[in-house]
Protein backbone atom coordinates (compact mmCIF):
# COMPACT_ATOMS: atom_id res chain seq x y z
CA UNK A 1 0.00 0.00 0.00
CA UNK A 2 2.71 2.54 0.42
CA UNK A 3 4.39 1.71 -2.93
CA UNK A 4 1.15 2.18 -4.50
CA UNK A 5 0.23 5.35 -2.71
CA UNK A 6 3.80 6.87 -2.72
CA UNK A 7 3.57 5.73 -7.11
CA UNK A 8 -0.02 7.53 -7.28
CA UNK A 9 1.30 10.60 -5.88
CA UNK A 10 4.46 11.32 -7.90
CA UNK A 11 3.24 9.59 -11.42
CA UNK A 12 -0.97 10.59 -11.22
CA UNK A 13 -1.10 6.80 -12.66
CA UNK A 14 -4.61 5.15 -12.34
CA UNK A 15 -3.39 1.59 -12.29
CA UNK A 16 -1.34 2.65 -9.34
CA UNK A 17 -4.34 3.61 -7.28
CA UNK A 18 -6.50 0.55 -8.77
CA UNK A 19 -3.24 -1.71 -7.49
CA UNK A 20 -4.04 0.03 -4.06
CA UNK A 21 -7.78 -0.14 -3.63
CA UNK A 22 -7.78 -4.24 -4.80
CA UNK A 23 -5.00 -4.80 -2.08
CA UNK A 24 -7.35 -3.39 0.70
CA UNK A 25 -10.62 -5.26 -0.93
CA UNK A 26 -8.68 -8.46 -0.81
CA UNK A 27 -7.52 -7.62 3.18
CA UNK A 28 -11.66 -6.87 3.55
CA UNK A 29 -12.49 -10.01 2.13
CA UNK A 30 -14.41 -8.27 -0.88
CA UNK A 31 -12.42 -9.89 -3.84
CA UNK A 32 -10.39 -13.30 -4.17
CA UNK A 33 -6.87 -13.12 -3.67
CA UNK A 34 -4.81 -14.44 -6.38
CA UNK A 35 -4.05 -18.47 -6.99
CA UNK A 36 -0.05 -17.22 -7.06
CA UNK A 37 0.01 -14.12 -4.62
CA UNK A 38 3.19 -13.63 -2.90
CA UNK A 39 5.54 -11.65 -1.54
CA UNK A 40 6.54 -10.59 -5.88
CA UNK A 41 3.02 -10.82 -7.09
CA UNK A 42 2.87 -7.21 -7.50
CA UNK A 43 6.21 -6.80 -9.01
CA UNK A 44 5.07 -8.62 -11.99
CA UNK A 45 2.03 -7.12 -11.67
CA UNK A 46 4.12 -3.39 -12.70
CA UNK A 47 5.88 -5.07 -14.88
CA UNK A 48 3.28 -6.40 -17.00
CA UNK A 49 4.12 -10.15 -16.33
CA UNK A 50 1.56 -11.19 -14.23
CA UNK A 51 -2.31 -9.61 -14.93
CA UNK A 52 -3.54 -7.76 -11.58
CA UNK A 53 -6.30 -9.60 -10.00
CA UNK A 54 -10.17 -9.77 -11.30
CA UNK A 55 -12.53 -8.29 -9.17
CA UNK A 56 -15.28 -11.60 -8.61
CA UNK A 57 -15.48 -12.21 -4.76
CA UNK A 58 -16.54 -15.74 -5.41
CA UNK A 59 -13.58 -17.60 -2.99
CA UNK A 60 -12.85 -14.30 -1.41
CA UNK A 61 -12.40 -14.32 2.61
CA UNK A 62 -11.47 -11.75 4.81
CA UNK A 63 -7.67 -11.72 5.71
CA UNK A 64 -8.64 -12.37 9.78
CA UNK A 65 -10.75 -15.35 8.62
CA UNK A 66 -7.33 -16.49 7.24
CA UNK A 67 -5.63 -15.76 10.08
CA UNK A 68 -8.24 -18.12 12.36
CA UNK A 69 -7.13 -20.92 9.53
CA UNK A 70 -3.65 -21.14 10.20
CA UNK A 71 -1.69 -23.16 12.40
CA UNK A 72 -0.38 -20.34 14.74
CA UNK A 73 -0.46 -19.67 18.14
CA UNK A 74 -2.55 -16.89 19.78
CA UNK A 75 0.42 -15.06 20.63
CA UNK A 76 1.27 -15.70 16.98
CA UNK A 77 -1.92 -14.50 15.64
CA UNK A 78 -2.14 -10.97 17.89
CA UNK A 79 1.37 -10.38 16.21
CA UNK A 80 -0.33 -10.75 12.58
CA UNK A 81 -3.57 -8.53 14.07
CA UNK A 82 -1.00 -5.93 15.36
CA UNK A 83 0.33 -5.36 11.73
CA UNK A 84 -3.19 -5.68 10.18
CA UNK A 85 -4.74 -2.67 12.40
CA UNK A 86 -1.52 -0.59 11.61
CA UNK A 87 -2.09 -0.68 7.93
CA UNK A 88 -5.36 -0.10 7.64
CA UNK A 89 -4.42 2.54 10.15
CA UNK A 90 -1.81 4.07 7.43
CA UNK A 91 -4.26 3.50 4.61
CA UNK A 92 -6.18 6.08 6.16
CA UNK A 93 -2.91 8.60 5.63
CA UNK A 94 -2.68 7.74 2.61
CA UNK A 95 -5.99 7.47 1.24
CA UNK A 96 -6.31 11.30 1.95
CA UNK A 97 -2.61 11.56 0.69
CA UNK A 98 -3.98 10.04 -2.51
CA UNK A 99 -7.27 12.37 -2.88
CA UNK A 100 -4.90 15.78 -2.59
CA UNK A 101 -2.72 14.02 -5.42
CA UNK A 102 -6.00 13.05 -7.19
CA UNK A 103 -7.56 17.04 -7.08
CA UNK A 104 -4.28 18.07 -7.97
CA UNK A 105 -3.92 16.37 -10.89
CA UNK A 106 -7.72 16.42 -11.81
CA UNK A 107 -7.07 20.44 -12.10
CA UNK A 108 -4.01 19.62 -14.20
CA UNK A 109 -4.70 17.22 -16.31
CA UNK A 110 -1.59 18.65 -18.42
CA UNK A 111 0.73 18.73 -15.49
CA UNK A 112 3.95 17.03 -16.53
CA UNK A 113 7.27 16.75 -14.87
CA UNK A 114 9.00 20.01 -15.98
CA UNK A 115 6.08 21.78 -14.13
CA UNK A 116 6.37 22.61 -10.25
CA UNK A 117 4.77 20.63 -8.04
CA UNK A 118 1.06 22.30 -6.27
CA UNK A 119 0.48 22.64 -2.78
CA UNK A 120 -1.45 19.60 -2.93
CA UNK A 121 0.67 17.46 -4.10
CA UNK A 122 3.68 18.85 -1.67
CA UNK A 123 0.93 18.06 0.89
CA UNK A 124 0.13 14.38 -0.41
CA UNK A 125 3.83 13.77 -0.43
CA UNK A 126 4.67 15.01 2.96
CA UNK A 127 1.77 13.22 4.67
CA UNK A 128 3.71 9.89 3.24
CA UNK A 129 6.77 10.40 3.97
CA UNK A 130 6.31 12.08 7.49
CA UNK A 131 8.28 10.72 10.86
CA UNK A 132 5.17 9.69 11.84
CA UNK A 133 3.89 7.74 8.74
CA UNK A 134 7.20 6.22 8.65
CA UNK A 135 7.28 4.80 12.13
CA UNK A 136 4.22 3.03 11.55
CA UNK A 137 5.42 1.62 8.81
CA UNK A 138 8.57 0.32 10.44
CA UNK A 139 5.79 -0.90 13.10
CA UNK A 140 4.41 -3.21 10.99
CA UNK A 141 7.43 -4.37 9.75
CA UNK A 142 8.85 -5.33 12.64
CA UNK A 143 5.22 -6.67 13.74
CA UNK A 144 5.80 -9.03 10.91
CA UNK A 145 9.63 -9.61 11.26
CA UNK A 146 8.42 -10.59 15.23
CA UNK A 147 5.58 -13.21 13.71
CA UNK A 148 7.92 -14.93 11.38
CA UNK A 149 10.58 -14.94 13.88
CA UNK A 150 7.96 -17.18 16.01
CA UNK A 151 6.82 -19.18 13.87
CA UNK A 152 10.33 -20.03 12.88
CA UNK A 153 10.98 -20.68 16.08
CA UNK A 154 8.34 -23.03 16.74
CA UNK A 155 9.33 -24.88 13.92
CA UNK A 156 12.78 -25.14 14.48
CA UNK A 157 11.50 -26.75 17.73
CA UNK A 158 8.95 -29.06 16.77
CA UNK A 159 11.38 -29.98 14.05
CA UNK A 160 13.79 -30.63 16.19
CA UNK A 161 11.43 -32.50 18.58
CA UNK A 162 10.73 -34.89 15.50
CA UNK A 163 14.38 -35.34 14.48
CA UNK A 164 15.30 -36.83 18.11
CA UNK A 165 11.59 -39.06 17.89
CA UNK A 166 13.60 -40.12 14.56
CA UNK A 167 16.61 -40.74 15.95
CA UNK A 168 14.81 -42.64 19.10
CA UNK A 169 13.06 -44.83 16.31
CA UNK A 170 15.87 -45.41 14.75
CA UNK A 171 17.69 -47.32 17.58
CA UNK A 172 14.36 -49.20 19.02
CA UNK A 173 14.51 -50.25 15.35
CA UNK A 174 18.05 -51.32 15.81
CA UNK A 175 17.59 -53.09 18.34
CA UNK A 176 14.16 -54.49 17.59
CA UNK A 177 16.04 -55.96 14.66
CA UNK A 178 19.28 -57.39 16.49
CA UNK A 179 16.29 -58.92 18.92
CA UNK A 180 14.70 -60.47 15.81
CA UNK A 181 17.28 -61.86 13.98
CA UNK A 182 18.49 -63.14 17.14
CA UNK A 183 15.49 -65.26 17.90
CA UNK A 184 15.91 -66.65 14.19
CA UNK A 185 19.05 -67.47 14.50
CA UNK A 186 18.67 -69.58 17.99
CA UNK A 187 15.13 -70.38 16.53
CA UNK A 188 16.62 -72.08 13.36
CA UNK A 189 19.78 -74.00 15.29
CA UNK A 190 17.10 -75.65 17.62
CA UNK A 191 15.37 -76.93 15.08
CA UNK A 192 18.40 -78.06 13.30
CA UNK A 193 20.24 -79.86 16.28
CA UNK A 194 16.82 -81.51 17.22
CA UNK A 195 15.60 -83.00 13.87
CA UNK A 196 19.02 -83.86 13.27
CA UNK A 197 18.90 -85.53 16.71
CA UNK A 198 15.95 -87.16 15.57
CA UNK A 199 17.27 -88.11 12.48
CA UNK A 200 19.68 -89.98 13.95
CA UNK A 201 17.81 -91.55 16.34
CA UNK A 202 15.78 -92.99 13.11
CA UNK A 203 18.82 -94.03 11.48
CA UNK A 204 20.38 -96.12 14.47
């Protein structure tokens, strides 16, 4: 959302603003996110590699309905929650960013780069790259650095936890088999000494 509204602001683009509006319908739940979204889906969305996504809500869920789906903790989950509230927090600063950039350039349809900026757009452009705007923004990344820190974490453990279960297998498997193959052994010379007693027996 702040590439798209910091894009909108300098350039006046339309897609830019489109880009913006479908991510925060997709974090509402009012369109379907993309089969291949990811962390570069929007990259190739500029670059004209990938087409930017429809706008049916058939499949569509809210992103906190998500969320409730995953395997995560609570303390997990209040991490992701923490970043959600923050952006939609910014998205207010930067929807009204957008609207000064959008009357400025709806008086100027003409305006091109050689030509000063207006008020409003010095205005749009401030509001998104204030001290304040900014530490939110490093809010929510760190929100998000924190949750995949965790979840790391508690995978590193629980794969960890299933390594030594492996390893525990392994030897009762060991063993088990030593065990086994020591029964057939003692198993199969019984057998052998006793018929061949008994074959004996029948020969004398």
């Amino acid at each position: 959302t702040t590439r798209f509204a910091r894009e909108y602001i300098a350039t006046g683009d339309i897609k830019r603003r489109e880009y913006y509006q479908s991510i925060l319908d997709m974090i509402d739940g009012k369109i379907a996110t993309p089969f291949n979204y990811a962390d570069d889906y929007w990259d190739q969305v500029a670059g004209g590699l990938t087409p930017p996504p429809g706008h049916s809500s058939e499949g569509a869920r809210p992103i906190e309905e998500i969320f409730l789906d995953l395997d995560i903790s609570n303390a997990e989950f209040n991490k992701l929650k923490d970043a959600e509230s923050k952006t939609l927090e910014l998205s207010k600063t930067e929807i009204k960013a957008m609207n000064l950039a959008h009357d400025s350039y709806w008086d100027n349809p003409q305006k091109t780069a050689g030509k000063l900026p207006t008020k409003e757009l010095l205005a749009a452009t401030n509001l998104v790259n204030s001290v304040d705007y900014n530490v939110v923004n490093a809010e929510i990344a760190r929100e998000l650095s924190n949750f995949k820190s965790m979840i790391k974490k508690r995978y590193s453990e629980k794969l960890d936890n299933l390594k030594n279960l492996y390893e525990d297998t392994k030897h009762l498997n060991i063993a088990l088999s030593v065990g086994l193959y020591s029964m057939i052994l003692l198993s199969s010379l019984y057998l052998y000494f006793r018929i061949q007693k008994r074959g004996d027996e029948a020969i004398r």
